[in-house]
Protein backbone atom coordinates (compact mmCIF):
# COMPACT_ATOMS: atom_id res chain seq x y z
CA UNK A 1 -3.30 -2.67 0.67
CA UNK A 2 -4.49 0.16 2.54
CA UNK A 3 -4.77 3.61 0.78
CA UNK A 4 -5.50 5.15 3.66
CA UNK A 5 -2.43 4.48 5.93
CA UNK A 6 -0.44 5.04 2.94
CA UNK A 7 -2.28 8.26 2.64
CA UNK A 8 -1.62 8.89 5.99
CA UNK A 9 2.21 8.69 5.82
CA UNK A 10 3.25 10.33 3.70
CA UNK A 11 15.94 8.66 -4.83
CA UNK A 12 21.29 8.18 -10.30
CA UNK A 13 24.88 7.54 -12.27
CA UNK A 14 24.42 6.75 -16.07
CA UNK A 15 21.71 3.93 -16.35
CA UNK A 16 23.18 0.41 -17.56
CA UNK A 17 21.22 -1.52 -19.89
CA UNK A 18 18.39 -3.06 -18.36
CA UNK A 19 17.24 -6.37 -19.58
CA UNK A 20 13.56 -7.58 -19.16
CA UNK A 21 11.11 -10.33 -19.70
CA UNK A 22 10.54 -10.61 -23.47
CA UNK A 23 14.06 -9.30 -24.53
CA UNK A 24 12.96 -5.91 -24.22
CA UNK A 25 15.97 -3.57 -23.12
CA UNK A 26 16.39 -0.01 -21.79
CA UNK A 27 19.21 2.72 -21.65
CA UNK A 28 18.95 5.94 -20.34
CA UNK A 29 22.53 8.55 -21.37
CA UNK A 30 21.68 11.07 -18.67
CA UNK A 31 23.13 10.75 -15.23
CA UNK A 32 20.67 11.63 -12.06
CA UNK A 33 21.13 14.95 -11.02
CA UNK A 34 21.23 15.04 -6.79
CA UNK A 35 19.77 18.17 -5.22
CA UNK A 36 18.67 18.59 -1.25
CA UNK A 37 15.51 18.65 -0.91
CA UNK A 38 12.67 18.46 1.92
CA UNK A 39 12.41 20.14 5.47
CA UNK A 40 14.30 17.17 7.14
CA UNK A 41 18.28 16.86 6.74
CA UNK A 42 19.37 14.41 4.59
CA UNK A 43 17.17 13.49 1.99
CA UNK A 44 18.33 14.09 -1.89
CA UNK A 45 15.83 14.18 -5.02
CA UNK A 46 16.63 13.07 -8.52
CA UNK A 47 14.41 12.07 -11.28
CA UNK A 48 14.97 9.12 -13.91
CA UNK A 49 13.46 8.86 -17.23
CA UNK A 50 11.71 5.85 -18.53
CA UNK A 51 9.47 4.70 -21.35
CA UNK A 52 5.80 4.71 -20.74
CA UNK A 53 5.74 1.68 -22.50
CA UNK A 54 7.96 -0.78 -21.98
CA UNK A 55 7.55 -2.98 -24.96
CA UNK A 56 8.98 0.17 -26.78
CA UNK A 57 11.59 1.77 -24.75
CA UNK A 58 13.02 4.25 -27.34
CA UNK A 59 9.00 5.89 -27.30
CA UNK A 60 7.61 8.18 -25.03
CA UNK A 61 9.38 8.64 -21.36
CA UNK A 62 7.90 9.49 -17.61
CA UNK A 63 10.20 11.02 -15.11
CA UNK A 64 9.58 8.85 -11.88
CA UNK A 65 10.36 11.17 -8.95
CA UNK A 66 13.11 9.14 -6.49
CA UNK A 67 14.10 10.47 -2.93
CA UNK A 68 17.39 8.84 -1.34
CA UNK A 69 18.67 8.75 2.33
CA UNK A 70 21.93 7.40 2.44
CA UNK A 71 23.29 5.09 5.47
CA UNK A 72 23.58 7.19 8.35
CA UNK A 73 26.81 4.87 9.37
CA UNK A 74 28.50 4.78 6.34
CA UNK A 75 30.71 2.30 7.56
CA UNK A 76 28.35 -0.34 8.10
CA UNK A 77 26.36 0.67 5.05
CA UNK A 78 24.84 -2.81 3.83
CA UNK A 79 23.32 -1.68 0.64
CA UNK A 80 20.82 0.09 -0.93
CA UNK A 81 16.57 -0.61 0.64
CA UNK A 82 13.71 0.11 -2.16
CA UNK A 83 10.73 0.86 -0.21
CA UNK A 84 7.29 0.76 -1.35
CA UNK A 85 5.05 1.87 1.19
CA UNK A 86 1.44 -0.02 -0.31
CA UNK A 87 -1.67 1.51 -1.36
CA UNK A 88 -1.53 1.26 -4.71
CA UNK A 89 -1.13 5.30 -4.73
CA UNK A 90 1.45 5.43 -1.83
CA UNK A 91 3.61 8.19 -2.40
CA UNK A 92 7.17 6.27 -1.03
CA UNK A 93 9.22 9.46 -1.79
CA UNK A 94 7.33 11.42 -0.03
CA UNK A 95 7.50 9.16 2.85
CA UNK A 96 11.44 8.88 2.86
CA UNK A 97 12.02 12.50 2.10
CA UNK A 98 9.45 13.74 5.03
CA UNK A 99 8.56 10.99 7.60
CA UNK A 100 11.36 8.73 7.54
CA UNK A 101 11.23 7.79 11.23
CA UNK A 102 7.78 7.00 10.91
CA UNK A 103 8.37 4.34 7.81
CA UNK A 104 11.90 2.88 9.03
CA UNK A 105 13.61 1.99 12.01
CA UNK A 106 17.04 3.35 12.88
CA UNK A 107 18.74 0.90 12.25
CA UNK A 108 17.59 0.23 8.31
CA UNK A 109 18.14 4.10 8.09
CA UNK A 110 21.65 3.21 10.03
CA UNK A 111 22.35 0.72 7.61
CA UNK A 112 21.38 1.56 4.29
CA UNK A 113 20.62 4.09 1.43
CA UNK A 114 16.97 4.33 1.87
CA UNK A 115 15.06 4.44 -1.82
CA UNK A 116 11.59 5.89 -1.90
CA UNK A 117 10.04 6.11 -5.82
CA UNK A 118 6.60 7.51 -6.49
CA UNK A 119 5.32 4.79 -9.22
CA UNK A 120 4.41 5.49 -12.25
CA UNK A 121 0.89 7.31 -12.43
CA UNK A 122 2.01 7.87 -8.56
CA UNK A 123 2.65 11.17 -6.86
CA UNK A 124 5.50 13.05 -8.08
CA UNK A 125 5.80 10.45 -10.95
CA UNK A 126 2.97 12.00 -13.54
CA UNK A 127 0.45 11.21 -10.79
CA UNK A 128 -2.87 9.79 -12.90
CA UNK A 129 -5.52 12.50 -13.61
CA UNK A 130 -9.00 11.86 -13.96
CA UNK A 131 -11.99 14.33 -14.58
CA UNK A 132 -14.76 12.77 -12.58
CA UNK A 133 -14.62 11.75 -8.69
CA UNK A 134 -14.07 7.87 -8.66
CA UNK A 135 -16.46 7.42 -6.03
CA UNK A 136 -19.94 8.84 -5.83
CA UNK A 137 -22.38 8.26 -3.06
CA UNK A 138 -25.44 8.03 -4.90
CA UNK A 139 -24.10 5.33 -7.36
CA UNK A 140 -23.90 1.80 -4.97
CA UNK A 141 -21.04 -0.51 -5.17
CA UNK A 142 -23.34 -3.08 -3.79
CA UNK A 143 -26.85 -2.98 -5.98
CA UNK A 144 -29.66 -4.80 -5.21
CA UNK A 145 -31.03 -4.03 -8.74
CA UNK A 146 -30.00 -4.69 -12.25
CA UNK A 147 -30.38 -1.32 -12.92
CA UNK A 148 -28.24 -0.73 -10.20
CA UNK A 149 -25.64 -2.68 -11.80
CA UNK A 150 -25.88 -1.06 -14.77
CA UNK A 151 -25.73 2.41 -13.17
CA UNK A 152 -22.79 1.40 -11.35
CA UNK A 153 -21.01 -0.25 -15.05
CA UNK A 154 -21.89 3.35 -16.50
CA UNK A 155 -20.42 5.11 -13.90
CA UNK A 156 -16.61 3.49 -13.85
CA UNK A 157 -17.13 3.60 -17.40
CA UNK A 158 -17.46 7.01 -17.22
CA UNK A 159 -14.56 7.56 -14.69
CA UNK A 160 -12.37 5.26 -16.58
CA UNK A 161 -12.57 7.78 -19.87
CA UNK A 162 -12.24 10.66 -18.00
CA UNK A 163 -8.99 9.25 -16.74
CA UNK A 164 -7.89 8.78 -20.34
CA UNK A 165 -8.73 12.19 -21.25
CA UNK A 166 -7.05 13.44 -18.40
CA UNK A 167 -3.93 11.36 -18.44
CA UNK A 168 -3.39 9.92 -22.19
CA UNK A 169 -1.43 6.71 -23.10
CA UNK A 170 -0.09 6.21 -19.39
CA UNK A 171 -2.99 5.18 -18.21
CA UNK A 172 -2.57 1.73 -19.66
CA UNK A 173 0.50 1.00 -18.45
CA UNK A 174 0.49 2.13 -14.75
CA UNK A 175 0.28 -2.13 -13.73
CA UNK A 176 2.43 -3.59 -10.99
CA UNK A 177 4.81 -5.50 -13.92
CA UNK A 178 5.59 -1.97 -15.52
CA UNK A 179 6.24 -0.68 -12.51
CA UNK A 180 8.67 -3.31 -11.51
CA UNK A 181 10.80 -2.63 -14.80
CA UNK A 182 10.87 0.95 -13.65
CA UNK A 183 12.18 -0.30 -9.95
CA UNK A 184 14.89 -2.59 -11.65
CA UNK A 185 15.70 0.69 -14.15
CA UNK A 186 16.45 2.82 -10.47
CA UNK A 187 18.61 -0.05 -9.73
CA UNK A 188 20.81 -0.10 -12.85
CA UNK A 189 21.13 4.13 -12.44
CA UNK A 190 21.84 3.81 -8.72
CA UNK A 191 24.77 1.42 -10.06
CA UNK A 192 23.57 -1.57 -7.66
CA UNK A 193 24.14 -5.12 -8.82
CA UNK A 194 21.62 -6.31 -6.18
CA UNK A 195 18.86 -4.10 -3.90
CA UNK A 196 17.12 -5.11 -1.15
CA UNK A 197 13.42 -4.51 -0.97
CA UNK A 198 10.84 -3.70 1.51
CA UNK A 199 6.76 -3.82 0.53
CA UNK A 200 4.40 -3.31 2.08
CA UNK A 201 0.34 -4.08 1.40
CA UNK A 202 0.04 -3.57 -2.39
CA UNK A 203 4.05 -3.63 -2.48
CA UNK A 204 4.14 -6.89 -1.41
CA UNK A 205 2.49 -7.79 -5.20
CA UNK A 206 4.93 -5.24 -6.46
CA UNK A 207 8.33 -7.12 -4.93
CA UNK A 208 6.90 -10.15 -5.84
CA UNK A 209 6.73 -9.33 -9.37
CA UNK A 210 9.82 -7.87 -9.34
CA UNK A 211 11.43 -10.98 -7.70
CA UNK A 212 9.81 -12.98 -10.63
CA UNK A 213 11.06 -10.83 -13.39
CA UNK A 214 14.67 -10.18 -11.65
CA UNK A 215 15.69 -12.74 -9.54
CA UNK A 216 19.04 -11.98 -9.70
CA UNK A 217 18.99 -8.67 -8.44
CA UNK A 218 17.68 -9.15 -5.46
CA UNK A 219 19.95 -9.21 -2.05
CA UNK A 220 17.19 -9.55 -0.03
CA UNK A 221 12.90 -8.68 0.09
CA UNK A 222 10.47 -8.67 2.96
CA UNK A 223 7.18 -8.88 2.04
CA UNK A 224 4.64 -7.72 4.85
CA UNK A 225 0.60 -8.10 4.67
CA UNK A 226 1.06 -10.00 1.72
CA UNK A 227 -1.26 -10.11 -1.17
CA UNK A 228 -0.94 -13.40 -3.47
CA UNK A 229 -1.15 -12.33 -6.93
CA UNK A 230 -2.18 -15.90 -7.65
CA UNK A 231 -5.53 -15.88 -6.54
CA UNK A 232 -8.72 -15.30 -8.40
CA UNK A 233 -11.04 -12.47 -7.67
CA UNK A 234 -13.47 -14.74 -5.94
CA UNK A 235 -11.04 -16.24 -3.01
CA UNK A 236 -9.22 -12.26 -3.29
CA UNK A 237 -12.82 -11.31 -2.04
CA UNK A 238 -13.79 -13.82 0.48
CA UNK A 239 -10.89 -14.02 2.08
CA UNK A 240 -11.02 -10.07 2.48
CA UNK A 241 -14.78 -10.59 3.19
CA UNK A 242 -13.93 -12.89 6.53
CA UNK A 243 -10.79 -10.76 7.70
CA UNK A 244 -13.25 -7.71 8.03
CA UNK A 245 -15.35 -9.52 9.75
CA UNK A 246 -12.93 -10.80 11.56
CA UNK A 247 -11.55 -6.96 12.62
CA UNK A 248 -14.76 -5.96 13.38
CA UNK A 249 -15.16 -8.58 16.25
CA UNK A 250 -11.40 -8.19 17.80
CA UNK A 251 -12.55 -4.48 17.80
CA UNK A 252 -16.04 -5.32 19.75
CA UNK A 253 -14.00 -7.79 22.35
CA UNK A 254 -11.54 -4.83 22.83
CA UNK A 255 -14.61 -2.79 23.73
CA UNK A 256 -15.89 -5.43 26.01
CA UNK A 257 -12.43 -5.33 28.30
CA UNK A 258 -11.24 -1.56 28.07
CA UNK A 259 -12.95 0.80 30.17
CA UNK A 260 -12.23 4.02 28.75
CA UNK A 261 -14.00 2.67 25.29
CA UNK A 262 -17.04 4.83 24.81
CA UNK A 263 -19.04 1.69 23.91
CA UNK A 264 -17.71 -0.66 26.90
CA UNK A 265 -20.61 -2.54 28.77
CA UNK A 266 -22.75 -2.47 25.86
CA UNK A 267 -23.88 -4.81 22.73
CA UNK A 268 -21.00 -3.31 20.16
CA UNK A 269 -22.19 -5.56 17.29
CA UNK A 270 -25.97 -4.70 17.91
CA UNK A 271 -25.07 -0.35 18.46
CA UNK A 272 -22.98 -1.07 15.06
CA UNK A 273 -25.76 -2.38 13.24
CA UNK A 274 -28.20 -0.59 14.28
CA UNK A 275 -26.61 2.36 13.44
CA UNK A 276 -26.48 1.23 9.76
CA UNK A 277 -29.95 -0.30 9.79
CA UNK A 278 -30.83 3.27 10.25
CA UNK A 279 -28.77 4.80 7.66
CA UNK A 280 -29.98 2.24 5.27
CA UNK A 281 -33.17 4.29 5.88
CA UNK A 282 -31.89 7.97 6.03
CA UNK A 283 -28.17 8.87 5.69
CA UNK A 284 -26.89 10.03 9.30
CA UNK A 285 -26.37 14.30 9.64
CA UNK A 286 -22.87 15.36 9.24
CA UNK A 287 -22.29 18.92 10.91
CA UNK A 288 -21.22 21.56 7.91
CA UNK A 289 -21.40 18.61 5.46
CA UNK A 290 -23.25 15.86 3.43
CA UNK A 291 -24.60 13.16 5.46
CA UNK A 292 -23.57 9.70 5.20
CA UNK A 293 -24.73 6.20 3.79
CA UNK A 294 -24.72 3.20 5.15
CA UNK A 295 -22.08 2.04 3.16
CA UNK A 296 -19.99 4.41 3.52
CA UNK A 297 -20.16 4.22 6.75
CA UNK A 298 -18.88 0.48 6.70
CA UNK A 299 -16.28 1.60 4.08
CA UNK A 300 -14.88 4.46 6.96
CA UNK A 301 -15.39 1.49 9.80
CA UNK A 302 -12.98 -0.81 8.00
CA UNK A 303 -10.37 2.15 7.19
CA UNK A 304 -10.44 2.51 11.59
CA UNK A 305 -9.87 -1.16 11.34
CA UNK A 306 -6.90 -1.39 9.40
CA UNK A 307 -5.48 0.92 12.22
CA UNK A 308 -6.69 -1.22 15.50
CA UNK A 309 -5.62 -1.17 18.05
CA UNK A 310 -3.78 2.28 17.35
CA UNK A 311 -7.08 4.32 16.64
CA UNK A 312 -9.70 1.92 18.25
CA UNK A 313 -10.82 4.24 20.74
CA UNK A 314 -11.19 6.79 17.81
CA UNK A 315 -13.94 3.96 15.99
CA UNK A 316 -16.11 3.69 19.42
CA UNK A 317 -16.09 7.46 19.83
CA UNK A 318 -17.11 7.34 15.89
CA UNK A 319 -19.86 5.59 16.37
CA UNK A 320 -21.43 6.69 19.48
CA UNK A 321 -21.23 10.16 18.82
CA UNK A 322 -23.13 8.78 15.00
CA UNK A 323 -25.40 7.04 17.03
CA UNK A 324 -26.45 10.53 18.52
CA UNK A 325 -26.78 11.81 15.42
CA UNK A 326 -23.36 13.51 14.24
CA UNK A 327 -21.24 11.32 11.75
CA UNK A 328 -18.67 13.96 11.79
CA UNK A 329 -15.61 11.68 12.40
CA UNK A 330 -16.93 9.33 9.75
CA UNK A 331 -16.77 12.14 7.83
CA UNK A 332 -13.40 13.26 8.11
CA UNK A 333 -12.08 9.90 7.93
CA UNK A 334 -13.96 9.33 4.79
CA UNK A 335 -12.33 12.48 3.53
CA UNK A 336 -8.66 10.80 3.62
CA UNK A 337 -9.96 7.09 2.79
CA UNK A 338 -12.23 8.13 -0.42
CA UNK A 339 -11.81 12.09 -1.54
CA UNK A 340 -8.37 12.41 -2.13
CA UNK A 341 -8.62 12.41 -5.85
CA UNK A 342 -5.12 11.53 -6.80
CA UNK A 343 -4.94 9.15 -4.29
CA UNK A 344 -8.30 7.16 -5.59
CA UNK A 345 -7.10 8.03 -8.99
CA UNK A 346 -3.88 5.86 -8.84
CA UNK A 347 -5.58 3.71 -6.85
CA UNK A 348 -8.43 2.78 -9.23
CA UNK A 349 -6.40 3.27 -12.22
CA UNK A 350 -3.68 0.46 -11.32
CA UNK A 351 -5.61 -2.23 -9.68
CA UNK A 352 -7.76 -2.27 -12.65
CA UNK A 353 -5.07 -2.93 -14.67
CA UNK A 354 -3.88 -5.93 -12.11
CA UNK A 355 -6.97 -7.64 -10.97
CA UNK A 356 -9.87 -9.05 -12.95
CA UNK A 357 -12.69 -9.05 -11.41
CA UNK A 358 -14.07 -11.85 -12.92
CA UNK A 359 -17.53 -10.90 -12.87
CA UNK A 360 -20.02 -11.26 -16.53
CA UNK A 361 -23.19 -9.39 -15.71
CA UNK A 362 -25.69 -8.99 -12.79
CA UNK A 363 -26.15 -12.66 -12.11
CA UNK A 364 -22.64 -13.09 -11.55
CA UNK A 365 -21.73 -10.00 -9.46
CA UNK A 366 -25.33 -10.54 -6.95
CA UNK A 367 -24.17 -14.46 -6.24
CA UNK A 368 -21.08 -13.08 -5.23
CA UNK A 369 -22.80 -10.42 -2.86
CA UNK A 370 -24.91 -12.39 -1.32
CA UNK A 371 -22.11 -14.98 -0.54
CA UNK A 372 -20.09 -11.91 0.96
CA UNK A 373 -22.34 -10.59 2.96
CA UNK A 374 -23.31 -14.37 4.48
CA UNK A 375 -19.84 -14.17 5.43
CA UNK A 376 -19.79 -10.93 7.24
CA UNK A 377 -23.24 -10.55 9.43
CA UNK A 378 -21.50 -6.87 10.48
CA UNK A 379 -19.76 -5.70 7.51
CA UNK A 380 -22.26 -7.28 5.01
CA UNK A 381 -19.05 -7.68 2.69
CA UNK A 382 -16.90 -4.13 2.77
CA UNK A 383 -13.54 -4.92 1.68
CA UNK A 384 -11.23 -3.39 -0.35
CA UNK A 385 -10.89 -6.24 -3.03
CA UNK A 386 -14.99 -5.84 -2.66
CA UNK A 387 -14.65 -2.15 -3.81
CA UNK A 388 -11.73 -2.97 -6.98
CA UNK A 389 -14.26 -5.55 -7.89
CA UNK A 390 -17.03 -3.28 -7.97
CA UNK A 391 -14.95 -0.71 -8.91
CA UNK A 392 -13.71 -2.12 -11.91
CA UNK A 393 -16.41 -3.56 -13.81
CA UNK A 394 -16.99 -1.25 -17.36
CA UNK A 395 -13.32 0.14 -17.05
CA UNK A 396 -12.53 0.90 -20.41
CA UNK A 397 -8.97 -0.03 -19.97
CA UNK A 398 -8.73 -4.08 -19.81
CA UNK A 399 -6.27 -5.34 -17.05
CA UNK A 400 -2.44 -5.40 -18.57
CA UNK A 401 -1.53 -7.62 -15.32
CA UNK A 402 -4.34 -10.22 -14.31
CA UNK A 403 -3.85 -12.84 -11.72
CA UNK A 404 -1.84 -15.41 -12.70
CA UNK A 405 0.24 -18.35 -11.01
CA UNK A 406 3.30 -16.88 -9.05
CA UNK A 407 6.24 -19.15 -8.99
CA UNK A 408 9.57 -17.31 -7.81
CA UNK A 409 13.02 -19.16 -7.97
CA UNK A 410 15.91 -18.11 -7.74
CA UNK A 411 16.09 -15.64 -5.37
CA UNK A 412 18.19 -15.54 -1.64
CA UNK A 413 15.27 -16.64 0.81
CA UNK A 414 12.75 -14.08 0.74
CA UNK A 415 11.07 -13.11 4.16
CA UNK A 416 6.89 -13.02 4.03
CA UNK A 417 5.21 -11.58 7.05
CA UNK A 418 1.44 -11.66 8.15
CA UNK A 419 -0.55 -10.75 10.73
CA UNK A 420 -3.24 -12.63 12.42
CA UNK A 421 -6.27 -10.32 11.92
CA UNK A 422 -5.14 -8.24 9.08
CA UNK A 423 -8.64 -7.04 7.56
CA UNK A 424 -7.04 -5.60 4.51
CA UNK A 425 -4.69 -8.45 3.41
CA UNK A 426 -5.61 -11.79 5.36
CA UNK A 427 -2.90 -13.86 7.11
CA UNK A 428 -3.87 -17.12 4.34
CA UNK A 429 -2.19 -14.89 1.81
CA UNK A 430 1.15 -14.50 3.46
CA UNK A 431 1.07 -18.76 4.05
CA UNK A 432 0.11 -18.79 0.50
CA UNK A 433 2.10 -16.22 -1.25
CA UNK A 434 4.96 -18.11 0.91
CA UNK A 435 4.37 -21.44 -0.69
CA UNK A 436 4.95 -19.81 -4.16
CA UNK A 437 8.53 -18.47 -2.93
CA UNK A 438 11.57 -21.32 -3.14
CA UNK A 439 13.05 -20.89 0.29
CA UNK A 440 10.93 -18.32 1.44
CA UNK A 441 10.47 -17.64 5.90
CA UNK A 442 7.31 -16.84 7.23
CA UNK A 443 7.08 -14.22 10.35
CA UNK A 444 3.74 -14.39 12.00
CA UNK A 445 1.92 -11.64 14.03
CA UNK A 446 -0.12 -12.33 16.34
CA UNK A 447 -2.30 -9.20 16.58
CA UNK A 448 -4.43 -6.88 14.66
CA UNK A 449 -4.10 -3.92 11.85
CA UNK A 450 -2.56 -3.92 8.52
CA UNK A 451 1.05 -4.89 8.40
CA UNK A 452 3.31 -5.69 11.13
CA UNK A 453 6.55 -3.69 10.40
CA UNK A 454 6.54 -0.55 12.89
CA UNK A 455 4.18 -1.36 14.75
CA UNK A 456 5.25 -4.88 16.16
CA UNK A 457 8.47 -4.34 18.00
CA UNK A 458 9.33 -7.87 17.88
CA UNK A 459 8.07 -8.39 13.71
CA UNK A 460 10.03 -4.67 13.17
CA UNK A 461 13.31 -6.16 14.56
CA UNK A 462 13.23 -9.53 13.03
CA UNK A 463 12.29 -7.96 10.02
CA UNK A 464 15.50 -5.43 10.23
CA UNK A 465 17.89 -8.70 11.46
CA UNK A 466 16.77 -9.99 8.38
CA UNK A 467 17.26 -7.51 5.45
CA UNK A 468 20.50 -6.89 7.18
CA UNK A 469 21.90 -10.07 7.40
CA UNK A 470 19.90 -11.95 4.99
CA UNK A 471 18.83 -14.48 7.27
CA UNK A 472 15.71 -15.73 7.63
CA UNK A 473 13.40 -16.29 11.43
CA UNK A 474 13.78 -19.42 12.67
CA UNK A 475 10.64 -21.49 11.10
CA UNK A 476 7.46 -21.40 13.37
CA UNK A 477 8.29 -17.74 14.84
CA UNK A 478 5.58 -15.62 15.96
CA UNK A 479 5.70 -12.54 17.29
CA UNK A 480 3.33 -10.98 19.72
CA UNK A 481 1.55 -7.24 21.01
CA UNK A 482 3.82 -5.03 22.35
C-alpha cells in the first residue's frame, strides 16, 4: 500500500444508469468530452461527474479526472483495463497519461484501452486539502507516555478538522466503497458491460470491493500485494509488523553476499541499530535541513524496503553515510514518503475512513506497541498499518468503511498475487484475501519489494496471459527473481 512508489510513478458516452448496493441509482446526461492531453502521444482526458454522496446522487457532484490509452492494436483490442496504481493517494491518471511504460507492459497497452482515474479526494479528482501537515516530528506515533498519547489524539484531531475546513463534505466520503461506485459509474460512461481491473497495494482493497458490489461487471481482476479487508487492525498490524522485519533481514543477507554494498563484511543489524540507538538520543545532522529522529529514520528505512532489491544499494549508502553523521538521503527520501501534503492528505483522509483502528485509550494502544516491537527487534514495529493506526486515533471523521468479512461470488476467477517478503502488504494476505474469492488463482513471488507486477518478469507475464485470456496460473505456480 505504498504511498511512496505510488508517489514515485506518477480516462465517456452518455452514462447509463448505474445501480448500487442499497438501491441507490445514478445518471449522468452529459457525454465525456475527449481532448489530447500530456507530453506522450496517445493519451486522452475527460472528466465525469458524480455525487459526493452516494446515498443521494441527485446532491452535490465531483468531477473525477480520467485519462484513457486506447489498444495500440486495435484489432486485438480485448477490452477496456481500470488501473489503480495503490497508495491510497496514487494518482492512476497521471500514471497512464505520463509513465505508461513504466505501469504496463506492452502487451496490456497492445491489448486494451488503458483507464487511469484519480479517486475521489485523489489528484486531479478534488484532491483532499488539509491546513496542518499530517505528520509532525515532534508529536510521536509511538509514545511511551500517556501524555504522549494524548498529544498524539490532539494532534490528528487537529489535522482531521483542518481537513474539513479545507475540503468540506467530501471528506467523509473519500472510502474505498464510494470510490468503487465512482469506478463502476466510468464503466457505464465508457459504455462497457464488463471491465477488467488491475490493483495494486491499496487497489487491491479497492477491486475487491468493487468485485463485491459488482460482480457482474467484471471480465477479469488481478489483485497484486493484496490487502484483506477482512482483517482486524490487530492481525493488519502484526502481520505488517513481521514483514518489516522480515525486509529488513533479506536486506542485511543481501549486504552480507554483494560486494559493492557499502555495509558488506560488517554487522548490518548492529550498524542499523546503533545508528538509531543514537538518534533516540540526538536526532542525526541533515546538511541544509532539520535533522532526523529515530523514527523517522525507521519510517524512511522501510520506504527503501518496499523498493529492495531495486534501491538496496541506495539504503546501505543511506545509512553509512548517517552513520558518519549526514542523514541527507534519509532526508530526501523522507521528503517523497512523508511531505508531500496532498499525497499524505489523501492518504490519511481515506484509510481513516476504511480501517478502525481498534484501539480505546493508552492501555490499549501501549499493549499493542510493545507486542509490535517484540516482533521486530530492528524495526521496533514501523509499518504502515502501524502509522494509520496511530494515525487515526481522534480523527474527527468516524470510518464510513471498517473491516468487515469479504465474501466475493460471482465473479470469472479472479487472479491474487503476493510476494514472499512484501513488507508493506504480507504474502498471508494474498492466501487469505484468496480464500474469500470463489474460484480465485493465487500467483506467488518468490522475492522481495512491494508488488510483483513489473518487476517480476515471470509474475508480469502471467499476470498479462491472464487479464487477456481470463485464465487463471496453473495452481501451485511460483514465480522467481529475474
Amino acid at each position: 500500500m505504498n504511498r511512496t512508489l505510488t508517489a514515485s510513478l506518477l480516462a465517456l458516452a452518455a452514462v447509463l444508469p448505474v445501480t448500487l448496493s442499497g438501491g441507490t441509482a445514478a445518471a449522468a446526461d452529459t457525454p465525456i468530452s475527449w481532448r489530447r492531453c500530456g507530453d506522450r502521444p496517445g493519451a486522452e482526458c475527460g472528466s465525469l461527474d458524480v455525487p459526493v454522496d452516494w446515498a443521494d446522487p441527485t446532491g452535490p457532484t465531483i468531477k473525477l479526472s480520467v485519462v484513457r490509452r486506447q489498444a495500440t492494436d486495435p484489432a486485438a483490442r480485448v477490452g477496456t483495463l481500470f488501473y489503480n496504481p495503490g497508495g491510497p493517494g496514487g494518482q492512476a491518471a497521471l500514471i497512464v497519461r505520463d509513465y505508461p511504460s513504466t505501469a504496463f507492459s506492452q502487451e496490456l497497452l497492445r491489448r486494451f484501452d488503458v483507464v487511469g482515474i484519480d479517486p475521489r479526494g485523489v489528484g486531479e479528482s478534488q484532491a483532499v486539502q488539509c491546513g496542518l501537515p499530517v505528520h509532525d516530528p515532534e508529536v510521536s506515533e509511538y509514545p511511551g507516555t500517556s501524555a504522549g498519547y494524548e498529544a498524539l489524539v490532539a494532534h490528528n484531531k487537529a489535522v482531521g478538522e483542518s481537513c474539513l475546513a479545507a475540503t468540506g463534505p467530501l471528506l467523509r466520503h473519500v472510502d474505498t466503497m464510494s470510490v468503487a461506485r465512482d469506478f463502476d459509474a466510468v464503466r457505464a460512461a465508457l459504455g462497457e458491460t464488463k471491465v477488467t481491473f488491475l490493483g495494486k497495494s491499496y487497489g487491491t482493497i479497492l477491486g475487491t470491493q468493487y468485485a463485491q458490489l459488482f460482480p457482474d461487471r467484471v471480465r477479469a481482476m488481478a489483485l497484486d500485494g493484496a490487502v484483506d479487508h477482512s482483517m482486524s487492525s490487530r492481525r493488519l498490524v502484526t502481520d505488517a509488523t513481521r514483514a518489516v522485519e522480515d525486509s529488513f533481514d533479506q536486506f542485511a543477507a543481501w549486504c552480507d553476499r554483494t560486494e559493492n554494498c557499502r555495509l558488506h563484511g560488517r554487522d548490518v543489524g548492529r550498524v542499523w541499530d546503533d545508528l538509531v540507538a543514537r538518534a533516540e538520543r540526538e536526532p542525526v545532522p541533515v546538511k541544509d535541513g532539520r535533522p532526523l529522529t529515530a523514527e523517522e529514520l525507521r519510517y524512511v528505512a522501510y520506504a527503501f524496503l518496499t523498493m529492495v532489491p531495486e534501491y538496496a544499494g541506495g539504503l546501505a549508502t543511506a545509512i553509512a553515510q548517517a552513520e558518519q553523521g549526514d542523514a541527507s538521503i534519509f532526508a530526501s527520501m523522507r521528503s517523497q514518503a512523508l511531505d508531500d501534503p496532498a499525497s499524505t492528505a489523501a492518504y490519511r483522509s481515506v484509510l481513516c475512513l476504511d480501517i478502525d483502528p481498534q484501539i480505546h485509550g493508552y492501555r490499549d494502544l501501549r499493549a499493542r506497541l510493545n507486542k509490535v516491537r517484540e516482533l521486530s527487534p530492528h524495526m521496533k514495529g514501523t509499518s504502515e498499518f502501524w502509522d494509520m493506526t496511530a494515525g487515526c486515533l481522534g480523527w474527527p471523521v468516524p470510518p464510513a468503511n471498517p473491516q468487515r468479512p469479504v465474501n466475493v461470488h460471482g465473479t470469472p476467477p479472479i487472479l491474487v498475487v503476493g510476494t514472499t517478503h512484501d513488507p508493506a502488504t504480507p504474502a498471508a494476505w494474498a492466501r487469505s484475501l484468496s480464500s474469500h474469492i470463489s474460484g480465485s488463482g493465487l500467483l506467488t513471488y518468490d522475492g522481495t519489494g512491494h508488488t510483483a507486477y513489473m518487476r517480476s518478469t515471470c509474475a508480469t507475464d502471467h499476470i498479462d496471459q491472464y487479464l487477456v485470456t481470463g485464465r487463471l496460473p496453473a495452481r501451485g505456480t511460483v514465480c522467481r527473481p529475474d
